[in-house]
C-alpha atoms as a PDB file:
ATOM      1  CA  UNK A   1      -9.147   1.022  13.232  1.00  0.00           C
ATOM      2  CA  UNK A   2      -7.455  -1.149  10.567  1.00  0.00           C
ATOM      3  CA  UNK A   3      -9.871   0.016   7.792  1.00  0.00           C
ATOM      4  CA  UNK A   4      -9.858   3.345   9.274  1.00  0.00           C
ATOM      5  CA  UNK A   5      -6.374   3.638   8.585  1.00  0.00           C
ATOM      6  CA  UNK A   6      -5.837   2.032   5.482  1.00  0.00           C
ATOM      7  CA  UNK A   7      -8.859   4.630   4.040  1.00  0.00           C
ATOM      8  CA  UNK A   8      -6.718   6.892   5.259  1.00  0.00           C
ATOM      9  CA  UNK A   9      -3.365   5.715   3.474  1.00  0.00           C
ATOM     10  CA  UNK A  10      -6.175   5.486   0.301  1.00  0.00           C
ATOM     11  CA  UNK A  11      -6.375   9.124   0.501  1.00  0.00           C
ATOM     12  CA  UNK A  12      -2.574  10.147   0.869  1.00  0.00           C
ATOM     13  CA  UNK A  13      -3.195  11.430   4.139  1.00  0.00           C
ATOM     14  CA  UNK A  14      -0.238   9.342   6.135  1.00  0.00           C
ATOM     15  CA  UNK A  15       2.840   9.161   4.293  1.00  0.00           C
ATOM     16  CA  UNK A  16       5.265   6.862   6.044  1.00  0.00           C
ATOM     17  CA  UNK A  17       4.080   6.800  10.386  1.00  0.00           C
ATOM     18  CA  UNK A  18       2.374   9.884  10.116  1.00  0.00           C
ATOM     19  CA  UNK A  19      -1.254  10.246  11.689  1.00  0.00           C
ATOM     20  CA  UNK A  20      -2.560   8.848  14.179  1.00  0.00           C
ATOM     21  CA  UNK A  21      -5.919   7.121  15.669  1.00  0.00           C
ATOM     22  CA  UNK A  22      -7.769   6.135  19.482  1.00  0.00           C
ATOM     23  CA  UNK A  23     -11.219   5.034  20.372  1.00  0.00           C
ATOM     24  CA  UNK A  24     -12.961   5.113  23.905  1.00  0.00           C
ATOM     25  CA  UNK A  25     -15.051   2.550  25.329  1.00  0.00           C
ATOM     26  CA  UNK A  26     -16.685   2.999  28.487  1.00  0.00           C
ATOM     27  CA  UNK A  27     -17.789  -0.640  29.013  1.00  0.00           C
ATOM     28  CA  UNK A  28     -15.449  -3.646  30.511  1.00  0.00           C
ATOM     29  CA  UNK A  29     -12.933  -4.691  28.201  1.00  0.00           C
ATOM     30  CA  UNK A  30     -10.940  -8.173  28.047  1.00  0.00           C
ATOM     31  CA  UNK A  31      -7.761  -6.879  26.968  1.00  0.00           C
ATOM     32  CA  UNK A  32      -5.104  -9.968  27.932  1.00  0.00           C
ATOM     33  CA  UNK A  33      -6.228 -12.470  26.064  1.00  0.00           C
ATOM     34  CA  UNK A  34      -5.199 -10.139  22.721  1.00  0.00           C
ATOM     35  CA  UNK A  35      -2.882  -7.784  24.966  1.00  0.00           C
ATOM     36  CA  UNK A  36      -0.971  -9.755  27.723  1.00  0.00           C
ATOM     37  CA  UNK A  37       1.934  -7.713  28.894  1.00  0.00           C
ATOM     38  CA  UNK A  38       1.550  -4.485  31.097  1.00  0.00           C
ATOM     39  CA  UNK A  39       3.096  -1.732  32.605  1.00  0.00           C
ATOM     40  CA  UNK A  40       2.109   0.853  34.472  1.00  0.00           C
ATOM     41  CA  UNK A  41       1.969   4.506  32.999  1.00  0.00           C
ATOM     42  CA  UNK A  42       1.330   8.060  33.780  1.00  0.00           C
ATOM     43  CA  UNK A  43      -0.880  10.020  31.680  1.00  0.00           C
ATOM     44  CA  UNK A  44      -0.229  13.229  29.833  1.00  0.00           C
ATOM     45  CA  UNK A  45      -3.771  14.455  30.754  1.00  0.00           C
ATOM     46  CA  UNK A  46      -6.291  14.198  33.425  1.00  0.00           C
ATOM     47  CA  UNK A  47      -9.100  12.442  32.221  1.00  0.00           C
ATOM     48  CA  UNK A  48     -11.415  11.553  35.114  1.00  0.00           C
ATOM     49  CA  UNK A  49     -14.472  10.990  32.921  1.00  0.00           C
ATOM     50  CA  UNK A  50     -12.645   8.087  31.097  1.00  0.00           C
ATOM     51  CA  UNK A  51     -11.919   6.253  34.701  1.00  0.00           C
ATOM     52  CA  UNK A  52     -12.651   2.362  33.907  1.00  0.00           C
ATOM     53  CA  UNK A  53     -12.930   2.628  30.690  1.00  0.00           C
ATOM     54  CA  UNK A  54     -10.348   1.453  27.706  1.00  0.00           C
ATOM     55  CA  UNK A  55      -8.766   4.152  24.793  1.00  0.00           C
ATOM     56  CA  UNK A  56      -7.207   1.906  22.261  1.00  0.00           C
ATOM     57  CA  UNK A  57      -4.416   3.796  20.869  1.00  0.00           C
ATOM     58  CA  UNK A  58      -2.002   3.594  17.612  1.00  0.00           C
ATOM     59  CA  UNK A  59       1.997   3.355  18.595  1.00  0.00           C
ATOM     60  CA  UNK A  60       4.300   6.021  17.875  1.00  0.00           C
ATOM     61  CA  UNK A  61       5.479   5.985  14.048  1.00  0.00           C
ATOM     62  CA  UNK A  62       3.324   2.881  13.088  1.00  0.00           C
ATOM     63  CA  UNK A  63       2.293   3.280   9.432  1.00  0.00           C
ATOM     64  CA  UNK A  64      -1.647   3.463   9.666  1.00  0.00           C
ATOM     65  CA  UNK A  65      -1.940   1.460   6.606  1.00  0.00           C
ATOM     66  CA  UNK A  66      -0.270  -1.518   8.452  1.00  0.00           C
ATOM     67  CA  UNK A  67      -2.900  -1.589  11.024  1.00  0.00           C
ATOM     68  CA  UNK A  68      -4.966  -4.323   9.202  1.00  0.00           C
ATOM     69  CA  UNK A  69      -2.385  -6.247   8.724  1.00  0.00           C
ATOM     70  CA  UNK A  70      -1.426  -6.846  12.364  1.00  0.00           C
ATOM     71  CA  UNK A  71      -3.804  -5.078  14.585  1.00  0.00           C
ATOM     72  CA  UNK A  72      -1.781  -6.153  17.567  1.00  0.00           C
ATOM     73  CA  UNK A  73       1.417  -5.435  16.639  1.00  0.00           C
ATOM     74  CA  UNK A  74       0.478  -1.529  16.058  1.00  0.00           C
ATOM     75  CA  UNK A  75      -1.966  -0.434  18.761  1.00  0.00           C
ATOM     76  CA  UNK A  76      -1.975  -0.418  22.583  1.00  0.00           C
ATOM     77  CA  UNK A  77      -4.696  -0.500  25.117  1.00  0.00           C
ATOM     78  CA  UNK A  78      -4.772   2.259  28.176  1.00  0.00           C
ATOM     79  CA  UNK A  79      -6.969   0.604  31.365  1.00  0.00           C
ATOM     80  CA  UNK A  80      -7.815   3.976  32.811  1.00  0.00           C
ATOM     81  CA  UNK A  81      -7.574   4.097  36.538  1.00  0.00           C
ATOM     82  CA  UNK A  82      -9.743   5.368  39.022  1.00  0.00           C
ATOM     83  CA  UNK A  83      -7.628   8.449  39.605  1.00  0.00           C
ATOM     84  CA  UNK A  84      -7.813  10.019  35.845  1.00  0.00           C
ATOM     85  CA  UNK A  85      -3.931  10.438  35.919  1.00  0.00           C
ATOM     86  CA  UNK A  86      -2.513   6.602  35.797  1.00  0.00           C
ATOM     87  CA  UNK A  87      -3.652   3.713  33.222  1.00  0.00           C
ATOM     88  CA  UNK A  88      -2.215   0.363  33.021  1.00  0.00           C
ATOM     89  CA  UNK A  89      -1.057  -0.173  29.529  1.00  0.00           C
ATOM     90  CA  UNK A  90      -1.737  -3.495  27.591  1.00  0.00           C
ATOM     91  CA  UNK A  91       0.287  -4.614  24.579  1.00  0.00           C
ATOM     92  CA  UNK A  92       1.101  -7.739  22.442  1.00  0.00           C
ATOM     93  CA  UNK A  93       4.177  -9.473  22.674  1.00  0.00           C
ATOM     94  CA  UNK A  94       4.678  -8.223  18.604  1.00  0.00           C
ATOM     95  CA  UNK A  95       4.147  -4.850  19.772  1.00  0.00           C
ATOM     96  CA  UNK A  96       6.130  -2.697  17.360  1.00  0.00           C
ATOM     97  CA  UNK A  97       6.459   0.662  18.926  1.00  0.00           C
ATOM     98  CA  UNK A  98       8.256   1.884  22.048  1.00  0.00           C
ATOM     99  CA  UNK A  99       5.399   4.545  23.256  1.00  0.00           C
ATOM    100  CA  UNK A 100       2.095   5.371  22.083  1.00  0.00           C
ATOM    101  CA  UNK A 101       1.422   8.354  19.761  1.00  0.00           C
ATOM    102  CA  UNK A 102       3.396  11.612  20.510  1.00  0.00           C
ATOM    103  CA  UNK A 103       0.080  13.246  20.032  1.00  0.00           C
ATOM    104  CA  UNK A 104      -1.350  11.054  22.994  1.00  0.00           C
ATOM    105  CA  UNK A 105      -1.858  14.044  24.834  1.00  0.00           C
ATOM    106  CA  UNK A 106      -4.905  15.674  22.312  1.00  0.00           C
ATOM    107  CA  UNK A 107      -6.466  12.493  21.987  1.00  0.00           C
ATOM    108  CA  UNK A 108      -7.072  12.083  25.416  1.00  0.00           C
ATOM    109  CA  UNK A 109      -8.007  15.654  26.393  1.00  0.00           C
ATOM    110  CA  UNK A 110     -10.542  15.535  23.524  1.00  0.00           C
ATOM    111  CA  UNK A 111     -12.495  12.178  24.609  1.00  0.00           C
ATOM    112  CA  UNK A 112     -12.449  13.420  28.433  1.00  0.00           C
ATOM    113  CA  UNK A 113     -13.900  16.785  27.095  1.00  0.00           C
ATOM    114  CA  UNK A 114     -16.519  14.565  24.696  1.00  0.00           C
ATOM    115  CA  UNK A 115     -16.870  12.528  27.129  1.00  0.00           C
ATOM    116  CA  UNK A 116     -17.592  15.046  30.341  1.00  0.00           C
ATOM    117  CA  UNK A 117     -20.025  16.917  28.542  1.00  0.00           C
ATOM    118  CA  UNK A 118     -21.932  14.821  26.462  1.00  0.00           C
ATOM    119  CA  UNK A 119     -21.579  11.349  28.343  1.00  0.00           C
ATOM    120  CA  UNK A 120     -20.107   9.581  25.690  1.00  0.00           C
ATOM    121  CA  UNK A 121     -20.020   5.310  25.901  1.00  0.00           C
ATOM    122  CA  UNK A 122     -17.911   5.572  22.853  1.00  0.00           C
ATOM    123  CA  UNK A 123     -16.120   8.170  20.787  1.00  0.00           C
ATOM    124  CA  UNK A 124     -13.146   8.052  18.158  1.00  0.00           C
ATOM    125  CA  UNK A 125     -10.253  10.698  17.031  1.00  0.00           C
ATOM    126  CA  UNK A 126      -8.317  10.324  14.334  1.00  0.00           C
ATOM    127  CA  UNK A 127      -5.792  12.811  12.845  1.00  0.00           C
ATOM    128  CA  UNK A 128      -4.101  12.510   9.853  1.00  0.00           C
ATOM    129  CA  UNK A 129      -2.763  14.929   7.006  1.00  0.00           C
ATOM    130  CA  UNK A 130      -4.307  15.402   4.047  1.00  0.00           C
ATOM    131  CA  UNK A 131      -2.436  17.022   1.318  1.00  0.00           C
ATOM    132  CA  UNK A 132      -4.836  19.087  -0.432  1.00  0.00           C
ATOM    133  CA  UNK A 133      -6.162  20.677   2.844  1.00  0.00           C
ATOM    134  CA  UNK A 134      -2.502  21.195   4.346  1.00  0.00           C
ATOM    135  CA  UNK A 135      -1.388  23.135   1.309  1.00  0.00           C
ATOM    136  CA  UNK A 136      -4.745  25.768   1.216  1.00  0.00           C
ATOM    137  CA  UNK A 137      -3.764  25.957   5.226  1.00  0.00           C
ATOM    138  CA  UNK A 138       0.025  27.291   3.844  1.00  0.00           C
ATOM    139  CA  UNK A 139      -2.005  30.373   1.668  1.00  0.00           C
ATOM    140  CA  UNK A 140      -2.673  33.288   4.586  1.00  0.00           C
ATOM    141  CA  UNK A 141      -5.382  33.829   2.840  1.00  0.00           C
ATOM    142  CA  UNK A 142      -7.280  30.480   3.348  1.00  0.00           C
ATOM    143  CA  UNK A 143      -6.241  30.667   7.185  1.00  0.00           C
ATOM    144  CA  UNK A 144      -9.710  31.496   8.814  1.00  0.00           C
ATOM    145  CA  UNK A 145     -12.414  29.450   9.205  1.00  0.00           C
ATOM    146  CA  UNK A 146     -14.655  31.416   7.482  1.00  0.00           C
ATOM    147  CA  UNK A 147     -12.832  31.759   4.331  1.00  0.00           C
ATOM    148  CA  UNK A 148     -11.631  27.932   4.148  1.00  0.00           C
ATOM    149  CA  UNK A 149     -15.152  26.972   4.775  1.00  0.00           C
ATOM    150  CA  UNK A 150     -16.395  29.488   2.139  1.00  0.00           C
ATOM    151  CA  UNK A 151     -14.226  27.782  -0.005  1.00  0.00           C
ATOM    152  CA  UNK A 152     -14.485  24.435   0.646  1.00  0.00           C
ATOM    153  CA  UNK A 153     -18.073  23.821   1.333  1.00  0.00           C
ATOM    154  CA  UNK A 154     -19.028  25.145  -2.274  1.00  0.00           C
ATOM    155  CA  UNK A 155     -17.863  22.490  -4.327  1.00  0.00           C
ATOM    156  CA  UNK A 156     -20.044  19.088  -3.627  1.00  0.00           C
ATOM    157  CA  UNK A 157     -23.812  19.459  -2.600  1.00  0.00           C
ATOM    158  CA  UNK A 158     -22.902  16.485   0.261  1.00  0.00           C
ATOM    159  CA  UNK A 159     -20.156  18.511   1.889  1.00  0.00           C
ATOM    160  CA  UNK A 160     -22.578  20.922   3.659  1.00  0.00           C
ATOM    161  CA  UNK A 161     -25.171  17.730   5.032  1.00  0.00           C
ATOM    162  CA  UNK A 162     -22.214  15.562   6.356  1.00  0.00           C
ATOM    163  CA  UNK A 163     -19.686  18.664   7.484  1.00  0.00           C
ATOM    164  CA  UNK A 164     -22.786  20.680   8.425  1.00  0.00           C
ATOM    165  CA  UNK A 165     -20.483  22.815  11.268  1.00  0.00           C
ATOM    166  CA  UNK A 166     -17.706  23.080   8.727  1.00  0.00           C
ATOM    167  CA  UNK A 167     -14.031  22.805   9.846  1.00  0.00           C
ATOM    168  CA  UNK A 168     -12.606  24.917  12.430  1.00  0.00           C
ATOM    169  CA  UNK A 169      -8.866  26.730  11.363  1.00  0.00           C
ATOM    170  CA  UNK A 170      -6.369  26.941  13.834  1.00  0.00           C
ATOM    171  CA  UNK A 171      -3.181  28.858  13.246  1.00  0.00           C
ATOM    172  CA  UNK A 172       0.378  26.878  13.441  1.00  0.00           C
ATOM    173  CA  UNK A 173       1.091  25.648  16.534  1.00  0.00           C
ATOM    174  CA  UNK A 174       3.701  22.986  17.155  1.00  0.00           C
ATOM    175  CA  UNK A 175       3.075  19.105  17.313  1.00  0.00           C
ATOM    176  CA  UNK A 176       2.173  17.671  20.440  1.00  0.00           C
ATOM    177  CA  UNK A 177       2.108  20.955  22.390  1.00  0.00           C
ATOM    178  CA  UNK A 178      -0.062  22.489  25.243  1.00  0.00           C
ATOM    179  CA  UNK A 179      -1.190  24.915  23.118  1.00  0.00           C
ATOM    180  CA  UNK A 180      -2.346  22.978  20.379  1.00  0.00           C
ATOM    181  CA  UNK A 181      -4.050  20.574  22.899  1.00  0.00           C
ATOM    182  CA  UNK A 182      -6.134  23.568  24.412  1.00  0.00           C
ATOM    183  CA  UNK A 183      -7.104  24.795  20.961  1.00  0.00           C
ATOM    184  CA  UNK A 184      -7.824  21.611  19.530  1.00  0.00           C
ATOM    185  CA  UNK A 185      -9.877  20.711  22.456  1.00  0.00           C
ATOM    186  CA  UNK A 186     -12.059  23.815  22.536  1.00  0.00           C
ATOM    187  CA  UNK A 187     -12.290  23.743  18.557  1.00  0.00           C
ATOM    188  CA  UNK A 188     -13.820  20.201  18.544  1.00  0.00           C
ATOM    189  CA  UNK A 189     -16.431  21.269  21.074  1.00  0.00           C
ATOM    190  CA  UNK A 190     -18.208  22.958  18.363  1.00  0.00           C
ATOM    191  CA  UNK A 191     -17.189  21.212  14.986  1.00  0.00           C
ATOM    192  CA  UNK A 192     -16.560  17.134  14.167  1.00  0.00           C
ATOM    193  CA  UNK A 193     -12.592  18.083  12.448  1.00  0.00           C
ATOM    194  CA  UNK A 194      -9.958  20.453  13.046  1.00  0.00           C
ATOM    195  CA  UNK A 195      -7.353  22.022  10.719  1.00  0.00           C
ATOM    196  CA  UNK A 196      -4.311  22.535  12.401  1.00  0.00           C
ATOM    197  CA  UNK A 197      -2.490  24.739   9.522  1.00  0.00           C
ATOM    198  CA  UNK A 198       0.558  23.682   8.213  1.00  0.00           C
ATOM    199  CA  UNK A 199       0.384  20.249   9.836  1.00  0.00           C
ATOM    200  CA  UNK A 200      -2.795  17.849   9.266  1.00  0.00           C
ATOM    201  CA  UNK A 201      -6.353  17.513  10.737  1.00  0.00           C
ATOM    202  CA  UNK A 202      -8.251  16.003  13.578  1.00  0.00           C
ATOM    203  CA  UNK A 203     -11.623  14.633  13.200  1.00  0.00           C
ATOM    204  CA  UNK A 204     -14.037  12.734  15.793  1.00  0.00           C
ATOM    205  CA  UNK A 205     -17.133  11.090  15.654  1.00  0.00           C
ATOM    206  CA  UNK A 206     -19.320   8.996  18.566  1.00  0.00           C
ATOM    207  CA  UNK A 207     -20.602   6.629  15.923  1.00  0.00           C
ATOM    208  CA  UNK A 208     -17.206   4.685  14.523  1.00  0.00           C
ATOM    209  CA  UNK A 209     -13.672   5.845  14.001  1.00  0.00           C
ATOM    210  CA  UNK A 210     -14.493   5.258  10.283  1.00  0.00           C
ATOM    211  CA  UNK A 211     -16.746   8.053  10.409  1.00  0.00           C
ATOM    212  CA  UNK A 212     -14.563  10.406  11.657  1.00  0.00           C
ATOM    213  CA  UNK A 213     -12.198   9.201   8.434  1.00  0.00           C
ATOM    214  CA  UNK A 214     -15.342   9.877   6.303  1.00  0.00           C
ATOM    215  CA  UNK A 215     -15.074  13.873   7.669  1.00  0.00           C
ATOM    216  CA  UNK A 216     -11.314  14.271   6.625  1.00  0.00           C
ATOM    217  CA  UNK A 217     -12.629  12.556   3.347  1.00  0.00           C
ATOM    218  CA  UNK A 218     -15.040  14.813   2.574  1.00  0.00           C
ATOM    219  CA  UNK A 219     -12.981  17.788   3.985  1.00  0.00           C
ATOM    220  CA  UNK A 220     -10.309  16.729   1.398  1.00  0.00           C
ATOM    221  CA  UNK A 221     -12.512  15.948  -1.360  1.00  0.00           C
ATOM    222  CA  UNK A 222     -13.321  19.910  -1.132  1.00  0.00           C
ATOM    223  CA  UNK A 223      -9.803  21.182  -0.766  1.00  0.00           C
ATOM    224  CA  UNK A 224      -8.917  18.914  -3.531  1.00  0.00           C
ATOM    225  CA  UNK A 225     -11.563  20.705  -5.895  1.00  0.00           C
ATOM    226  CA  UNK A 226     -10.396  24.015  -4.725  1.00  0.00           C
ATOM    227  CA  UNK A 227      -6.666  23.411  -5.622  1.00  0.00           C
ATOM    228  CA  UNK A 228      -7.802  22.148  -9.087  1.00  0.00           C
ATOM    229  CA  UNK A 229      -9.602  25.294  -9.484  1.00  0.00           C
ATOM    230  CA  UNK A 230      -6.520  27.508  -7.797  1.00  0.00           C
ATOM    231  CA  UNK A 231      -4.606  25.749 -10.630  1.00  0.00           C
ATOM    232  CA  UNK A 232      -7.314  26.353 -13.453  1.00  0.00           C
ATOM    233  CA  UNK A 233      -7.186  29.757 -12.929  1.00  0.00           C
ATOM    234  CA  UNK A 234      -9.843  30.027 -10.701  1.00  0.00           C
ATOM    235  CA  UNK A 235     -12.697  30.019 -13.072  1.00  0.00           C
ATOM    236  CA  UNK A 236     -15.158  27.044 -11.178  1.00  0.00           C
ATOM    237  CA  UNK A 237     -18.283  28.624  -9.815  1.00  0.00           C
ATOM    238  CA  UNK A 238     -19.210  26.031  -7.190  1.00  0.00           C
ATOM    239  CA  UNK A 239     -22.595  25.735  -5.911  1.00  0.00           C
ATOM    240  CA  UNK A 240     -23.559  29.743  -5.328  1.00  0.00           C
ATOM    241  CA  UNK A 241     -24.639  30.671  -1.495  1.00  0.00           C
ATOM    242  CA  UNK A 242     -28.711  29.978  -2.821  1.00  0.00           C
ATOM    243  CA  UNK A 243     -28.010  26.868  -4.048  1.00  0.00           C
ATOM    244  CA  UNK A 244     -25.994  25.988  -0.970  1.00  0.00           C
ATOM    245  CA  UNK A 245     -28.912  27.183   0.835  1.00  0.00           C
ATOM    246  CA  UNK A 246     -31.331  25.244  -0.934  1.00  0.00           C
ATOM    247  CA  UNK A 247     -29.603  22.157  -0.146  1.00  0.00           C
ATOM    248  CA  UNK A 248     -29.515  22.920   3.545  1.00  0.00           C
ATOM    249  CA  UNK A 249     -33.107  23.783   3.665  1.00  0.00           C
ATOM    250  CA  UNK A 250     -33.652  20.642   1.560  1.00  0.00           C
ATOM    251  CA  UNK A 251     -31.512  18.451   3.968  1.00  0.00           C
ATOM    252  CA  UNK A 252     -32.760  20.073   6.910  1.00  0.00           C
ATOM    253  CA  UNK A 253     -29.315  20.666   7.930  1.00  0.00           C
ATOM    254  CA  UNK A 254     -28.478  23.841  10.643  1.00  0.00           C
ATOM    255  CA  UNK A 255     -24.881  25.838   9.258  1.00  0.00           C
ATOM    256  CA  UNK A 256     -23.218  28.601  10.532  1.00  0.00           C
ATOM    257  CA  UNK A 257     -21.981  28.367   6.732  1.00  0.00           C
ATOM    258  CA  UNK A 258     -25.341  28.722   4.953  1.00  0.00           C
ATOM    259  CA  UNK A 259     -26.926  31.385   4.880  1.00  0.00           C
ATOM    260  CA  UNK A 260     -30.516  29.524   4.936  1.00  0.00           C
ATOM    261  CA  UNK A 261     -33.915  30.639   4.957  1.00  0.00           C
ATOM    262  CA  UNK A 262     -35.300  28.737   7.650  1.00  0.00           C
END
């Protein structure tokens, strides 16, 4: 999580406490040794799935980039409990945040959805806001998947292997709301990061929560190339849709993106 959120910082994508990371594990946890006090809290989502198991979790308006630094100090441990609705929470005595994340609520709803379904042992979420993908999300005319995948996907041959689903576009919705939560959920089902438009992004992987930061990496690598074109004048070609193609075929990689001739 520390070098997970100092990539992030790296990238511009947290100014000041902005973004936010958890991680799920399933298996037995020793949490007071590094996390002695507790208190008892009630959950903003039911998450039945994640009963026993542990979501580490970054405090409210902690600077990711100070993660490293003090691990402790800036994230908090949630002991789910049997129920799905109640966790005891764990913290140090340098914790440095009153609550955890004020987007607590989308973290959790997207492991117990991972989770449910796929029967996860571990899975990561981060969200963070990268500049370059927040600003094409402010043009109506990059506001679709298709188009900001179009767009996106065209400038490094990688993009399409590693962000083989591309990113799923959702329109504004505000912070740490129910609606967001349901359409972030249900748009992570189907693709590894999110755009939430006019706000940031949320990624997730099952391998480490530095792949997930790898996604918004590459994501922003490609919205970074497309504003540098937007500003040029729009004259880069980008890989064309048969050379796109060609890579996928090469790769072996499946796209809904690609038109591919396997």
């Amino acid at each position: 999580m520390g070098a997970a959120g100092t990539r992030i910082s790296e990238i511009d994508a947290s100014e000041a406490g902005a973004g936010n990371i958890s991680a799920f594990l399933s298996w037995p946890v020793e949490l007071r040794r590094t996390f002695p006090v507790t208190e008892e809290v009630e959950l903003p989502w039911h998450v039945p799935s994640l009963a026993g198991g542990t979501v580490l979790v970054t405090g409210s308006g902690r600077r990711l980039r100070q993660i490293a630094e003090d691990p402790e100090a800036n994230v908090g441990a949630l002991h789910i409990h049997d129920d799905g609705d109640h966790a005891t929470l764990h913290t140090s005595p340098r914790r440095l945040f009153e609550q955890l994340t004020s987007e607590l609520n989308s973290h959790l709803a997207v492991h117990e959805d991972q989770v449910s379904r796929r029967a996860l042992e571990f899975h990561a979420v981060v969200h963070a806001q990268p500049p370059h993908l927040t600003y094409l999300s402010h043009l109506p005319a990059y506001r679709d998947s298709a188009t900001m995948n179009a767009r996106i996907l065209r400038w490094e041959p990688e993009t399409v292997v590693v962000l083989s689903q591309g990113i799923a576009v959702l329109q504004f919705m505000v912070p740490g709301s129910a609606e967001l939560m349901a359409a972030n959920v249900a748009g992570l089902r189907d693709h590894e990061i999110v755009l939430w438009s006019k706000h940031g992004v949320m990624a997730r992987s099952d391998l480490s929560v530095t792949r997930a930061v790898d996604r918004v990496e590459y994501a922003e690598t490609g919205a970074r190339y497309e504003y540098m074109d937007i500003v040029a004048g729009g004259h880069g070609e980008g890989l064309t849709p048969d050379e796109l193609a060609r890579v996928a075929d090469t790769f072996e990689v499946s796209s809904p993106w690609v038109d591919s001739g396997r």
